[in-house]
Protein backbone atom coordinates (compact mmCIF):
# COMPACT_ATOMS: atom_id res chain seq x y z
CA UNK A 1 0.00 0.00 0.00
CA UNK A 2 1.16 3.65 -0.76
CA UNK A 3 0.15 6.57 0.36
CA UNK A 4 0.82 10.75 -0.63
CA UNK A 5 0.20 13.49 1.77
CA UNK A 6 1.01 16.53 3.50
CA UNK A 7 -0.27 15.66 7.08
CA UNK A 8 0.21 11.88 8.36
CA UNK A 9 1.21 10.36 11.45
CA UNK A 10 3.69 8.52 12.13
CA UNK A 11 1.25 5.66 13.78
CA UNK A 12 -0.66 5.94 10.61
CA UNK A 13 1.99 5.32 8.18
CA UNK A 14 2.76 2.33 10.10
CA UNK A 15 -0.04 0.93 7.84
CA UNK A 16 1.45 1.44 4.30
CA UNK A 17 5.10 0.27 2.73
CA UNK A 18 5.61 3.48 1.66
CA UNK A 19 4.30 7.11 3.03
CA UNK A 20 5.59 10.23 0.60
CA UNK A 21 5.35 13.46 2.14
CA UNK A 22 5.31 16.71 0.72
CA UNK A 23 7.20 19.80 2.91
CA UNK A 24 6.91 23.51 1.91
CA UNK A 25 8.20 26.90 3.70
CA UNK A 26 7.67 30.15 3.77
CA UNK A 27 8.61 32.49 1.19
CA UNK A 28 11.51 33.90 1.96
CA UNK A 29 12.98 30.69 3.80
CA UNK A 30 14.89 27.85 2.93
CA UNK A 31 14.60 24.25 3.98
CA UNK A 32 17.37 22.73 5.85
CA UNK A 33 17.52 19.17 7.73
CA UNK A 34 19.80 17.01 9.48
CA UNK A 35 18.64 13.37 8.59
CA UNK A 36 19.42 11.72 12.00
CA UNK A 37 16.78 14.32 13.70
CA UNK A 38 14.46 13.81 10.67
CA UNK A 39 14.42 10.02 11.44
CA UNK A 40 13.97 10.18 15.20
CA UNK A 41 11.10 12.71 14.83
CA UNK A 42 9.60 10.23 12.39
CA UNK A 43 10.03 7.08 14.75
CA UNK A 44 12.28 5.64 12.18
CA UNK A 45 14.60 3.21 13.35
CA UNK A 46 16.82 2.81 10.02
CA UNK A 47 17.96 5.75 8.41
CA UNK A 48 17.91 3.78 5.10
CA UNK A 49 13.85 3.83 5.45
CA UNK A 50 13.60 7.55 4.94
CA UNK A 51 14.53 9.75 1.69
CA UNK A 52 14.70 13.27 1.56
CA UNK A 53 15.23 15.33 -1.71
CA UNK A 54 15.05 19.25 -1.98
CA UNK A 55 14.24 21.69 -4.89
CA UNK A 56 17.53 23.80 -3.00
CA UNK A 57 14.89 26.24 -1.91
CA UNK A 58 11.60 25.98 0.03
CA UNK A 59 9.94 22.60 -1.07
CA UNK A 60 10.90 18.82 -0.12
CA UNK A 61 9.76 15.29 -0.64
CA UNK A 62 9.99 13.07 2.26
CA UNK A 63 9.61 9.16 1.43
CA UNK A 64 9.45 6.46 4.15
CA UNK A 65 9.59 3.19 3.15
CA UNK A 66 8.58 0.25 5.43
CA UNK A 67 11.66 -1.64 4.37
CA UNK A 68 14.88 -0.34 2.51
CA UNK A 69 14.59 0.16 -0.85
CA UNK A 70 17.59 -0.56 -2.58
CA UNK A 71 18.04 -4.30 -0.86
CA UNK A 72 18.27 -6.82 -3.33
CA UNK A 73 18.67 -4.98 -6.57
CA UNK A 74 18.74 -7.83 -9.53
CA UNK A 75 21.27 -7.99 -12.84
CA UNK A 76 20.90 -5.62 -15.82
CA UNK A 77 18.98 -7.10 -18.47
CA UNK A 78 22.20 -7.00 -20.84
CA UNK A 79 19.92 -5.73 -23.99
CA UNK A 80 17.10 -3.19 -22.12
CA UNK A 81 19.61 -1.55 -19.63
CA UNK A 82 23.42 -2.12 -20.93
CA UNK A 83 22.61 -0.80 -24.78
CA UNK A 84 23.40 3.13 -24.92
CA UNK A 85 20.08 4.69 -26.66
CA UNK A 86 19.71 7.37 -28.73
CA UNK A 87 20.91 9.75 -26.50
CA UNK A 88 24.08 8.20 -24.81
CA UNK A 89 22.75 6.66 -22.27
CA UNK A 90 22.38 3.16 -20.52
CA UNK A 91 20.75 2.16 -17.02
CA UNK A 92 22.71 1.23 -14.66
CA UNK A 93 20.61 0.80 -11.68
CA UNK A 94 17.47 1.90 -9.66
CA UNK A 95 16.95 5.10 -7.69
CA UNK A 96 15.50 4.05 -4.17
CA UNK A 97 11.53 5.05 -5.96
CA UNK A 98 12.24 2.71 -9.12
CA UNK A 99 13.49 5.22 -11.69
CA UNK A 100 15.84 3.76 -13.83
CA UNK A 101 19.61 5.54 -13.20
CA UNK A 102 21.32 6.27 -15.94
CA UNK A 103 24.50 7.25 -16.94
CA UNK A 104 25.63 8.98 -19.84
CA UNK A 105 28.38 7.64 -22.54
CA UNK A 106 28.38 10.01 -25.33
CA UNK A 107 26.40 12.89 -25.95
CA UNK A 108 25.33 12.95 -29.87
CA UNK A 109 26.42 16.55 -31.61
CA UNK A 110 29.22 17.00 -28.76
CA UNK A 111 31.01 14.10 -28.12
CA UNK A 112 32.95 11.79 -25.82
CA UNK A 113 32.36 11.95 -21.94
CA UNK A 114 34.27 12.52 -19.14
CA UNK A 115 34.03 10.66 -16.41
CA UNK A 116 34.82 9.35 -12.79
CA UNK A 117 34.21 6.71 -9.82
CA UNK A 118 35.07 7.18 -6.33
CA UNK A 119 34.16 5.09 -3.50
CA UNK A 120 36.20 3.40 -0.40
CA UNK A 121 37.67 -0.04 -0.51
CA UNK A 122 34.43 -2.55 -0.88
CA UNK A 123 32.52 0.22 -1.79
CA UNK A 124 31.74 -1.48 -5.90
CA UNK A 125 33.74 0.57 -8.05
CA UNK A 126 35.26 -2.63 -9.58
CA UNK A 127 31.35 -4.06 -10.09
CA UNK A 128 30.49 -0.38 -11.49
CA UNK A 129 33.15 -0.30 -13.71
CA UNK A 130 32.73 -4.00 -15.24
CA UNK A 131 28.97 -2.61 -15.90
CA UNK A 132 29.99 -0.02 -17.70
CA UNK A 133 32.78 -1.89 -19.64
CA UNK A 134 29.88 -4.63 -20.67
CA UNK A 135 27.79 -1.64 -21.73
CA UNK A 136 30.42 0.13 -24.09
CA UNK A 137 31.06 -3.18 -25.56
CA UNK A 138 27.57 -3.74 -26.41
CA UNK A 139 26.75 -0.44 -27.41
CA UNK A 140 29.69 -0.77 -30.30
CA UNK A 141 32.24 1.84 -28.15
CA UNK A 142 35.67 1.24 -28.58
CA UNK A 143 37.11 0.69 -24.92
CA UNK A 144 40.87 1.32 -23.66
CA UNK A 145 41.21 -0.50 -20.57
CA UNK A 146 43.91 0.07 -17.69
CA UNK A 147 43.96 -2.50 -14.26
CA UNK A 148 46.50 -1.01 -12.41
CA UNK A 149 45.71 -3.69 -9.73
CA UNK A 150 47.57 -5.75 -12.02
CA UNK A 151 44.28 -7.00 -13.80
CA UNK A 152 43.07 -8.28 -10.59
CA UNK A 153 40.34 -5.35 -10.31
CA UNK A 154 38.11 -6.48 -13.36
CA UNK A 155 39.92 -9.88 -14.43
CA UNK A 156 36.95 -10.81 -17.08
CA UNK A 157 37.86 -7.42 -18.89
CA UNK A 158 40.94 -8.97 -20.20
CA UNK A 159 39.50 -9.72 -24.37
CA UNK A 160 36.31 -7.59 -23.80
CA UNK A 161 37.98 -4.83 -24.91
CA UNK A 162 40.22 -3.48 -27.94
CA UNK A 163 43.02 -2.87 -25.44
CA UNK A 164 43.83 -4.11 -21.89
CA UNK A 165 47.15 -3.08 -20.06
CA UNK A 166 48.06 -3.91 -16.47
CA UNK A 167 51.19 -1.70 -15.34
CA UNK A 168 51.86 2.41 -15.21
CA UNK A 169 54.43 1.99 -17.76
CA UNK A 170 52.13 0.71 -20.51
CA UNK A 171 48.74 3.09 -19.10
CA UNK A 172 51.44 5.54 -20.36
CA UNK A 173 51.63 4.25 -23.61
CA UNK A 174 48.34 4.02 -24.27
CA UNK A 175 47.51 7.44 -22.84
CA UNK A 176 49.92 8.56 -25.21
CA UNK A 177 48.25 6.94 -27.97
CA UNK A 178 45.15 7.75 -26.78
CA UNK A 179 46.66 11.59 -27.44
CA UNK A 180 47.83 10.68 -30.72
CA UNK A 181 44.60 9.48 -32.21
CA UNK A 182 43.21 12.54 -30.53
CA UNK A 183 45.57 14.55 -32.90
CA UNK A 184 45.11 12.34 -35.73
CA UNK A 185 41.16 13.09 -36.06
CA UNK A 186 41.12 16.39 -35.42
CA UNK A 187 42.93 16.92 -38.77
CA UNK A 188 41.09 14.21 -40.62
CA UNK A 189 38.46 16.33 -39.23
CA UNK A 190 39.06 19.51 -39.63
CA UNK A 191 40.24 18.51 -43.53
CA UNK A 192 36.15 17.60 -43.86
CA UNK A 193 35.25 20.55 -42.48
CA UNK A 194 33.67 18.42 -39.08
CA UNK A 195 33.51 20.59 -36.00
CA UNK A 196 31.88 18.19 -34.09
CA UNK A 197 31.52 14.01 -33.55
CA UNK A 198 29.37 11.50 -34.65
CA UNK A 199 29.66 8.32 -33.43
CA UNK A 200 30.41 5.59 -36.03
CA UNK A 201 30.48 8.06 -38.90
CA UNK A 202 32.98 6.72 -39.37
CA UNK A 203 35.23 6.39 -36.25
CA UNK A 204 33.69 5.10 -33.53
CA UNK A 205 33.31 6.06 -29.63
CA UNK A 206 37.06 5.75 -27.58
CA UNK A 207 36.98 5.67 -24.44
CA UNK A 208 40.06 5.25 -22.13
CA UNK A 209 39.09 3.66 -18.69
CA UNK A 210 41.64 3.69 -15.70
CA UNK A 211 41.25 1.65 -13.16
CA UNK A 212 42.58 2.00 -9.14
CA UNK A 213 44.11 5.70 -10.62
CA UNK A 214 45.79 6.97 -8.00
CA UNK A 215 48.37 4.46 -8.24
CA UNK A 216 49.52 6.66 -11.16
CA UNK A 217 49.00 9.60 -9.91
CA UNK A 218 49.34 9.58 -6.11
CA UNK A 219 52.08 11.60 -5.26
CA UNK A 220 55.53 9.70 -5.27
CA UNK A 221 54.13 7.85 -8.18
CA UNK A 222 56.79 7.51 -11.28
CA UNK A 223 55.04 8.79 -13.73
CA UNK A 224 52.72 11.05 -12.22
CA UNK A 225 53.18 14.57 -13.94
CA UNK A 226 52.89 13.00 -17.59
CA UNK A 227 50.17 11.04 -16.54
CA UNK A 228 48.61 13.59 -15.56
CA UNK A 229 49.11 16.28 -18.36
CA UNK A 230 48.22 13.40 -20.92
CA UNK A 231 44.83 12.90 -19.35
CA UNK A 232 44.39 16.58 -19.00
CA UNK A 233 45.11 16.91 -22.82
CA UNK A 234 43.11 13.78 -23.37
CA UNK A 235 40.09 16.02 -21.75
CA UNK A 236 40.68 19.29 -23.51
CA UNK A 237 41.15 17.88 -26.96
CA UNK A 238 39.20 14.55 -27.09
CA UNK A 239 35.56 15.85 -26.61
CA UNK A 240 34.80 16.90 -29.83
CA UNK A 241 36.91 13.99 -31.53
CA UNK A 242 35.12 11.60 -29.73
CA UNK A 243 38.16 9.91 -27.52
CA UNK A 244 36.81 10.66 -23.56
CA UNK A 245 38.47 9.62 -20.58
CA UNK A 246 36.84 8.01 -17.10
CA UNK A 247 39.31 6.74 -13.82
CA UNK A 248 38.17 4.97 -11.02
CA UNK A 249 39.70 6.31 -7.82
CA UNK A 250 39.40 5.57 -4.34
CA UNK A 251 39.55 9.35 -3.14
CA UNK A 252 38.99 12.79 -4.91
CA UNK A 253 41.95 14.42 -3.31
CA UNK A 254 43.87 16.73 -5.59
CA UNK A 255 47.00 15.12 -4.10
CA UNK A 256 45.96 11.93 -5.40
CA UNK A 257 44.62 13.30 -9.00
CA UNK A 258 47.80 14.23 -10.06
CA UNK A 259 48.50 17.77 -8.03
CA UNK A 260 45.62 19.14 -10.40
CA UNK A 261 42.72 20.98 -9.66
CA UNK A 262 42.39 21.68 -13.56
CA UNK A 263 42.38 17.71 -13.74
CA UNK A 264 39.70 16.99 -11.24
CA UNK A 265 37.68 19.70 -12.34
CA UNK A 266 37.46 18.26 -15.46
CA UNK A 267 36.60 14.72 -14.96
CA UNK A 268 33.66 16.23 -12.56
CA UNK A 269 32.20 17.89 -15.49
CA UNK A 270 31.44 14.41 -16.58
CA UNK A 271 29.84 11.89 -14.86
CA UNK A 272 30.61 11.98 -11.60
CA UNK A 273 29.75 8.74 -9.22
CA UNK A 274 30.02 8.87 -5.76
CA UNK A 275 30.12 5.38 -3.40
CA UNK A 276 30.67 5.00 -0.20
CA UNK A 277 33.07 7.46 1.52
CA UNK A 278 35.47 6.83 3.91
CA UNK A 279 35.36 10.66 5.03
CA UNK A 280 33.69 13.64 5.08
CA UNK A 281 36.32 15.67 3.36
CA UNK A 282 36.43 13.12 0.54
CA UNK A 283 32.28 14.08 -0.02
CA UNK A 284 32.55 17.07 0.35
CA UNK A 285 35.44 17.64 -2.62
CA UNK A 286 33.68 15.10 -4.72
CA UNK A 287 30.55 16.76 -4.42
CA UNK A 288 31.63 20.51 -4.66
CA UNK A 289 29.60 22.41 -7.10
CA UNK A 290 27.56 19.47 -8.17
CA UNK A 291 24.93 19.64 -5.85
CA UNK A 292 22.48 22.75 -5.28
CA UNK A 293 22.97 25.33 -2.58
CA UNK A 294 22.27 24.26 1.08
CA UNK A 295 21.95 20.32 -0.18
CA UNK A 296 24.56 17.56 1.23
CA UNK A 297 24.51 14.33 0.89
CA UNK A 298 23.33 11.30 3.69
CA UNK A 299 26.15 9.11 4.28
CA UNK A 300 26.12 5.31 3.03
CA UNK A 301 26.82 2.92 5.71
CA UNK A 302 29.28 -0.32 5.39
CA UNK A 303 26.29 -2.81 6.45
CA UNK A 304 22.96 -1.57 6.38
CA UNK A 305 19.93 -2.17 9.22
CA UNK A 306 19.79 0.16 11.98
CA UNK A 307 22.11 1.11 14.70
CA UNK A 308 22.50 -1.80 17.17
CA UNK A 309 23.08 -0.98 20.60
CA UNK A 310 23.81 -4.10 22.61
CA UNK A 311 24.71 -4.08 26.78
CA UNK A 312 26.57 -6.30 28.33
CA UNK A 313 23.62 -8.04 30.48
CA UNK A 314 22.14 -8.47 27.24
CA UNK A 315 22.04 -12.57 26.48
CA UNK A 316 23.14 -11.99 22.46
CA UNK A 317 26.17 -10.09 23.57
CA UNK A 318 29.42 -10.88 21.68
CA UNK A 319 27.63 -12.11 19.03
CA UNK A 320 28.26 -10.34 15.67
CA UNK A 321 25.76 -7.78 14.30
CA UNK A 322 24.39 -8.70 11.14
CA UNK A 323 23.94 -6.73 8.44
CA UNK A 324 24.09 -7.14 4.52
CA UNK A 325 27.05 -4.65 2.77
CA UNK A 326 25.99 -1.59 1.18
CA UNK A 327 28.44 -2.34 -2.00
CA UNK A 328 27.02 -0.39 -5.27
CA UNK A 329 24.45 2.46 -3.17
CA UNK A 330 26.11 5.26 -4.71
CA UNK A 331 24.95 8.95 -5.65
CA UNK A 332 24.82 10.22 -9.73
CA UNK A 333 26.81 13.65 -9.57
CA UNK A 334 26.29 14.11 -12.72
CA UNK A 335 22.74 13.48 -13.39
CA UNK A 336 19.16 15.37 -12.64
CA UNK A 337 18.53 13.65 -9.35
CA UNK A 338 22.30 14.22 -7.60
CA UNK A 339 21.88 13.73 -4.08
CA UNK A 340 19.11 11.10 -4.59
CA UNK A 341 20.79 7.47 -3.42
CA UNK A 342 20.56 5.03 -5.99
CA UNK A 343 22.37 1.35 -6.16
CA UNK A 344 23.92 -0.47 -8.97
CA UNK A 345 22.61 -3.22 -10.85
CA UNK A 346 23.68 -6.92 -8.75
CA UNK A 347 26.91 -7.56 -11.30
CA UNK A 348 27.86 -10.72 -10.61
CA UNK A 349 27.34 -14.52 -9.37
CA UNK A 350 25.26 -14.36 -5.47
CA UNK A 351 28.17 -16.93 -4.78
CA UNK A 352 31.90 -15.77 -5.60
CA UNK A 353 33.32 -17.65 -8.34
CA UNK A 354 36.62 -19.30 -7.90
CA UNK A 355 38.20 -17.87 -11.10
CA UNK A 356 36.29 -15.48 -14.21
CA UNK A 357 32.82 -15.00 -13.06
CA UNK A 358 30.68 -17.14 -15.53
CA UNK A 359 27.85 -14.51 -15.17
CA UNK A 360 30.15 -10.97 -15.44
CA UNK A 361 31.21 -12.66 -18.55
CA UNK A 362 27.86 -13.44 -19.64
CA UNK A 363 27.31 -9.40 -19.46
CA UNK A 364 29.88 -9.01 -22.12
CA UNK A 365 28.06 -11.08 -24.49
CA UNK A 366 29.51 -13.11 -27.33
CA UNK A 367 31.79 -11.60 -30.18
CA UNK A 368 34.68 -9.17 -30.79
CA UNK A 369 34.75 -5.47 -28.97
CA UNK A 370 34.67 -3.04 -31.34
CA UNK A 371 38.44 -2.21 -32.21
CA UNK A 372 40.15 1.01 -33.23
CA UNK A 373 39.26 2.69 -36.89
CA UNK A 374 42.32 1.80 -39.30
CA UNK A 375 42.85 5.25 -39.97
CA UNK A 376 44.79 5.58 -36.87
CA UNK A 377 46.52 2.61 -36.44
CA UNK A 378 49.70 3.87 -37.87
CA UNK A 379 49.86 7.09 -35.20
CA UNK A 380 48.73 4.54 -32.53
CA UNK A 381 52.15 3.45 -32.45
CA UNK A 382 53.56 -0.24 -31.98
CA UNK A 383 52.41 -0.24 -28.11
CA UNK A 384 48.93 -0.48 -29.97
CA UNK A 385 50.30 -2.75 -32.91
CA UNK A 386 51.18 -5.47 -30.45
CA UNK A 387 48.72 -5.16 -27.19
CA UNK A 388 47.93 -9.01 -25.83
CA UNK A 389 44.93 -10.22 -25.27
CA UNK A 390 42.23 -12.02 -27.48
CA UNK A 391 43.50 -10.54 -31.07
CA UNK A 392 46.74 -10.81 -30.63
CA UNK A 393 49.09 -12.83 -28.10
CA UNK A 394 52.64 -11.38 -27.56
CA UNK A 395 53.74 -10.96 -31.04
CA UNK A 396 57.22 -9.27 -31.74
CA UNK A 397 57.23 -5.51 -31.67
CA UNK A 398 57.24 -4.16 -35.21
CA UNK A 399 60.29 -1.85 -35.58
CA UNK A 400 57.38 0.93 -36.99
CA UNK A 401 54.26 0.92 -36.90
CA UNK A 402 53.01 0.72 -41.34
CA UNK A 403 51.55 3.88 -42.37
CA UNK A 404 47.58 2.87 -43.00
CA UNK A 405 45.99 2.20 -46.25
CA UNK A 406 42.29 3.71 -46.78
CA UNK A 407 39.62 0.72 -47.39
CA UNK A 408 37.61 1.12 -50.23
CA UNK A 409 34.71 3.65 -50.04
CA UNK A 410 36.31 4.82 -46.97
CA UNK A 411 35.51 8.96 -46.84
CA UNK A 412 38.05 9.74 -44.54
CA UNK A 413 41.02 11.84 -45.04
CA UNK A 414 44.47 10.28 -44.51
CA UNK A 415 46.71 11.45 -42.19
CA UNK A 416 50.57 11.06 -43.99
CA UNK A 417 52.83 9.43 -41.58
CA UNK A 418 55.28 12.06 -42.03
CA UNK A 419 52.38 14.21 -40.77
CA UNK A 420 52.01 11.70 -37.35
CA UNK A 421 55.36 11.33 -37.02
CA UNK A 422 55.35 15.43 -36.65
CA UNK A 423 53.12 15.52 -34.04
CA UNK A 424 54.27 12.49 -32.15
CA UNK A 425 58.19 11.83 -32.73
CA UNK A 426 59.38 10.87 -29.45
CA UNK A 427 62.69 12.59 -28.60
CA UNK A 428 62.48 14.97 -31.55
CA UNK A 429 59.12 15.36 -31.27
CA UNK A 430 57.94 19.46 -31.74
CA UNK A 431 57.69 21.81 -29.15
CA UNK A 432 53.69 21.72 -27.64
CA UNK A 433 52.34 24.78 -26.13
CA UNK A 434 51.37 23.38 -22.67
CA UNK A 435 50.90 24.72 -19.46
CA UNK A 436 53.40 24.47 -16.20
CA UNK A 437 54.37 20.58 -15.39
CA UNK A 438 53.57 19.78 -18.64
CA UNK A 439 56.46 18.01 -20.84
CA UNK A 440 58.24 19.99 -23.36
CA UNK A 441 56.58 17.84 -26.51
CA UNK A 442 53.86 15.14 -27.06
CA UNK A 443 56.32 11.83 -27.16
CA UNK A 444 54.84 9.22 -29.05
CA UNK A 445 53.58 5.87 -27.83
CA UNK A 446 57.16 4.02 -27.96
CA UNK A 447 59.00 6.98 -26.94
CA UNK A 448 61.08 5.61 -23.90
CA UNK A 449 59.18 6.29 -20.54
CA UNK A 450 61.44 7.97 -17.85
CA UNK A 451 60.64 8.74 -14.28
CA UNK A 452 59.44 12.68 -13.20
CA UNK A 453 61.80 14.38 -11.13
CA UNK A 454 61.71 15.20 -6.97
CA UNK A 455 63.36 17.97 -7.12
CA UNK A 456 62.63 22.14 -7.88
CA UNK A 457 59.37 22.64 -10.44
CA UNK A 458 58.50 18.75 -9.91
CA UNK A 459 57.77 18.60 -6.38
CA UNK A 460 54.22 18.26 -5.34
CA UNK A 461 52.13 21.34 -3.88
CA UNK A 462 51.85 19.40 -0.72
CA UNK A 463 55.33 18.69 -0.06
CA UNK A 464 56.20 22.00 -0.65
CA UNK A 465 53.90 23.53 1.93
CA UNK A 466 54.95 21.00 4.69
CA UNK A 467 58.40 21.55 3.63
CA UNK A 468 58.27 25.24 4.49
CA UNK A 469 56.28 25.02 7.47
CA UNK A 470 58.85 22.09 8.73
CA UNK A 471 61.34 24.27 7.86
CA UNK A 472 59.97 27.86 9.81
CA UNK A 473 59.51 25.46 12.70
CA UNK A 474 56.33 26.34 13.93
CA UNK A 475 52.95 28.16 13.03
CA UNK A 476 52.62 29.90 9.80
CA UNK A 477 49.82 31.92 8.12
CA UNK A 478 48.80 31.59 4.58
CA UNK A 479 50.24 34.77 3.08
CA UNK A 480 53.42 33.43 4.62
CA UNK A 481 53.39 30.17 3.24
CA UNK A 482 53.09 31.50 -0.17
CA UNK A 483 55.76 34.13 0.44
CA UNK A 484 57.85 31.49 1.26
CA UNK A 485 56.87 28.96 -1.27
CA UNK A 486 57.99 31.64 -4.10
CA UNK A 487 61.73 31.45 -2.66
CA UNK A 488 62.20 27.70 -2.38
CA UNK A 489 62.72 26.97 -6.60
CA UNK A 490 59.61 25.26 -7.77
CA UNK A 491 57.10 27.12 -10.23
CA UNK A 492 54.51 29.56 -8.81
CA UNK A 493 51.59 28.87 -6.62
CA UNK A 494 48.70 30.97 -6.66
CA UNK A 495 46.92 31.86 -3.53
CA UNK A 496 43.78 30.50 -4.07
CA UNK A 497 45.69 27.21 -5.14
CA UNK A 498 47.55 27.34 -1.84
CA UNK A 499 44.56 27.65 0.20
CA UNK A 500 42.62 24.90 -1.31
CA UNK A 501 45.37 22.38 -0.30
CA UNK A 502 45.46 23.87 2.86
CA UNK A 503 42.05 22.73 3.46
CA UNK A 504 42.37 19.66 2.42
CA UNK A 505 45.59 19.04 4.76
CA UNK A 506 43.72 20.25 7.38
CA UNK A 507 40.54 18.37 7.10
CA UNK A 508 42.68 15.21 6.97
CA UNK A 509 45.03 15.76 9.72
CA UNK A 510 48.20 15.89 7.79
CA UNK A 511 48.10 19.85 8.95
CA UNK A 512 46.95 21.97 12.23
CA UNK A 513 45.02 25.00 12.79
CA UNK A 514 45.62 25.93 15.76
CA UNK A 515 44.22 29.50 14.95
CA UNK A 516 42.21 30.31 12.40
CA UNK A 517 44.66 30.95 9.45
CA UNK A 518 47.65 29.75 10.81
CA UNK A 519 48.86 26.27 10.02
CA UNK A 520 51.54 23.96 11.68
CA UNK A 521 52.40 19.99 11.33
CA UNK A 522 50.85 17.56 13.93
């Protein structure tokens, strides 16, 4: 039974599954909540019972559900939910009222998306992403895979998709050939006098996928800084070429993104999917400016059921409290309901399979995934030429990659491979006009891949700020921080730049306040 009103009783709605109740103020106010009170006043025992979404001014929607919701979500139906329609998009689960979630892959007359997963250990980003993968491959995208948990993250990947590395060094080749096609059809494109992308006409959808991505860009990481400029140069020039880029990462600090604010504010123009946190600072930078004024977000719990309180006269103490995990709740950043909790599709055999998961590969479906056009094989490099996997199993490197030949009827405009070479030439490769910590020039895929620096320009934001407060030996303010961090030979730090990882040091302990605006290490 269901019921909708404006005035019901909390005895009362103890006779339907679900009571929806509409809240208005004033004019002239705003409505506010804390969810804990909102449950208490209600008489509800699980928070998970009770949804509350906001217009970000003076209405609200109040649902109480006898039971949770989002318990027992089943699989995708691989054909209604995991094949991208006519907009871009494909269903990936169920908002707690029903409503199909849906994320977005490609947005016709614009191009390739940008995209990104965070969530906590456990949290489903690995069951999220495999969704997704099984989705692009259906829906005829071209997918660029990297499992920097040594393809232990999302093992039946491995021949899903047109390209599967496991290790930084080769998610550096293929970002770099990820650039390089970039490059290559935006002058095919331009030459047809194309501003824009449309899918399969006739390149398809690339997307590049990285998976556990702060182990390439964590600070102290190898090959963080190019890493991080390719990506960044992957989102400012892909878009409208259709090549997009997506990483799964288990926090949103800048720190762990590559130093780059430019970089995470990019991916969060995207598709943004938030699991389960493992702190409030990590919410709130996730969630910063993609949710409406005076709206946060209710936190997802580990198990769910209500909170147990158990004392020690109590005849079940010591016994563990049950609960079933909360693995795939997450919120849709990016979409029209963004601090409504949804969960993800059940991806995945109800018992874990000792080996590939018969029914994850059943997702996939049979056949090929679609593979890179020919056109831009030859700037691809040999890192592309001689990828494992199902197509091809360890074959020797070709010494160059062979300029490609246009098929018959093919409209496309050739790109010379004097022209690719130009662009992407490895240690003569041309000067590229790119911002601070970027390299000189674009080196192509099999340019030799060398370590970034510690010292001067290279070192990170945050261990120049602790450096110099280490250094002054006790408190400092902001204005002297950056004084100081102009004198100690790195590039220059804006204020606004310093003060944002301020925060963020703060809020996770690595710095103290003990005033406001001064800072000092623990």
């Amino acid at each position: 039974m269901m019921a909708r009103t404006a005035t019901v009783a909390p005895e009362a709605a103890a006779n339907f599954d679900v009571v929806e109740i509409e809240v208005a103020v004033p004019p002239g106010r705003v409505i506010t909540y804390d969810h804990r009170l909102l449950c208490s006043a209600l008489g509800v025992t699980d928070p998970a019972c009770v949804a509350v979404e906001t217009d970000g001014l003076g209405k609200a929607l109040v649902t109480i559900y006898k039971r949770p919701p989002l318990a027992g979500l089943p699989e995708p139906d691989p054909v209604r939910d995991l094949v991208m329609d006519a907009d871009g998009y494909i269903t990936v689960g169920r908002y707690h009222d029903g409503e199909p979630a849906r994320m977005r892959l490609y947005e016709p007359g614009s191009g390739a998306q940008r995209a990104a997963i965070f969530g906590t250990t456990g949290a489903g980003k690995s069951r999220a992403l495999q969704l997704v993968l099984a989705a692009e491959k259906r829906s005829g995208i071209c997918t660029w895979l990297a499992d920097l948990k040594m393809g232990q993250s999302v093992p039946e990947a491995r021949g899903q998709v047109d390209w599967h590395v496991t290790t930084p060094e080769d998610t550096i080749r293929m970002l770099r050939a990820a650039v390089a096609v970039a490059l290559d059809r935006m002058k095919r494109y331009a030459a047809m006098g194309r501003s824009s992308f449309f899918a399969g006409m006739p390149d398809p959808l690339l997307t590049i996928r990285i998976d556990e991505a702060n182990r390439l860009l964590e600070d102290g990481a190898p090959y963080r800084q190019e890493a991080a400029y390719l990506i960044k140069e992957i989102g400012r020039a892909g878009r409208s070429v259709g090549v997009g880029v997506s990483l799964s990462a288990q926090a949103g600090h800048v720190e762990e993104l590559g130093g780059s604010d430019t970089l995470r504010g990019m991916l969060k123009e995207g598709d943004t999917v938030l699991l389960r946190w493992s702190s409030g600072m990590m919410a709130s930078l996730v969630s910063d400016g993609l949710l409406p004024d005076g709206v946060s977000l209710v936190p997802i719990p580990r198990l769910d059921g209500p909170p147990t309180l158990r004392s020690r006269f109590d005849a079940a103490h010591g016994t563990r409290v049950r609960g079933s995990s909360t693995a795939g709740m997450a919120y849709l950043l990016g979409s029209h309901r963004p601090a409504t909790l949804m969960r993800f599709f059940r991806v995945g055999s109800l018992i874990p399979a000792d080996g590939l998961d018969p029914s994850i590969l059943a997702l996939y479906g049979d056949g090929d995934p679609m593979r890179l056009e020919t056109a831009s094989h030859a700037v691809a490099g040999g890192a592309y030429g001689s990828r494992g996997g199902a197509v091809l199993l360890n074959p020797p490197r070709p010494e160059a990659a062979p300029a490609a030949q246009p098929e018959p009827g093919d409209p496309t405009v050739q790109l010379p491979a004097a022209g690719a070479e130009q662009h992407l030439a490895g240690a003569g490769a041309q000067e590229h006009g790119a911002g601070p910590g970027a390299p000189g020039h674009l080196p192509g895929p099999d340019a030799p891949i060398t370590q970034g620096g510690k010292a001067g320009g290279s070192a990170t934001a945050t261990s120049r700020i602790k450096a110099v407060i280490k250094a002054a030996g006790g408190s400092l303010t902001k204005a002297e921080i950056v004084a100081a961090l102009k004198d100690d030979g790195g590039r220059v730090l804006s204020s606004s730049r310093v003060g944002a990882v301020l925060s963020e040091l703060t809020g996770e302990g690595t710095l103290l306040s003990p005033q406001r605006g001064t800072y000092k290490l623990p």
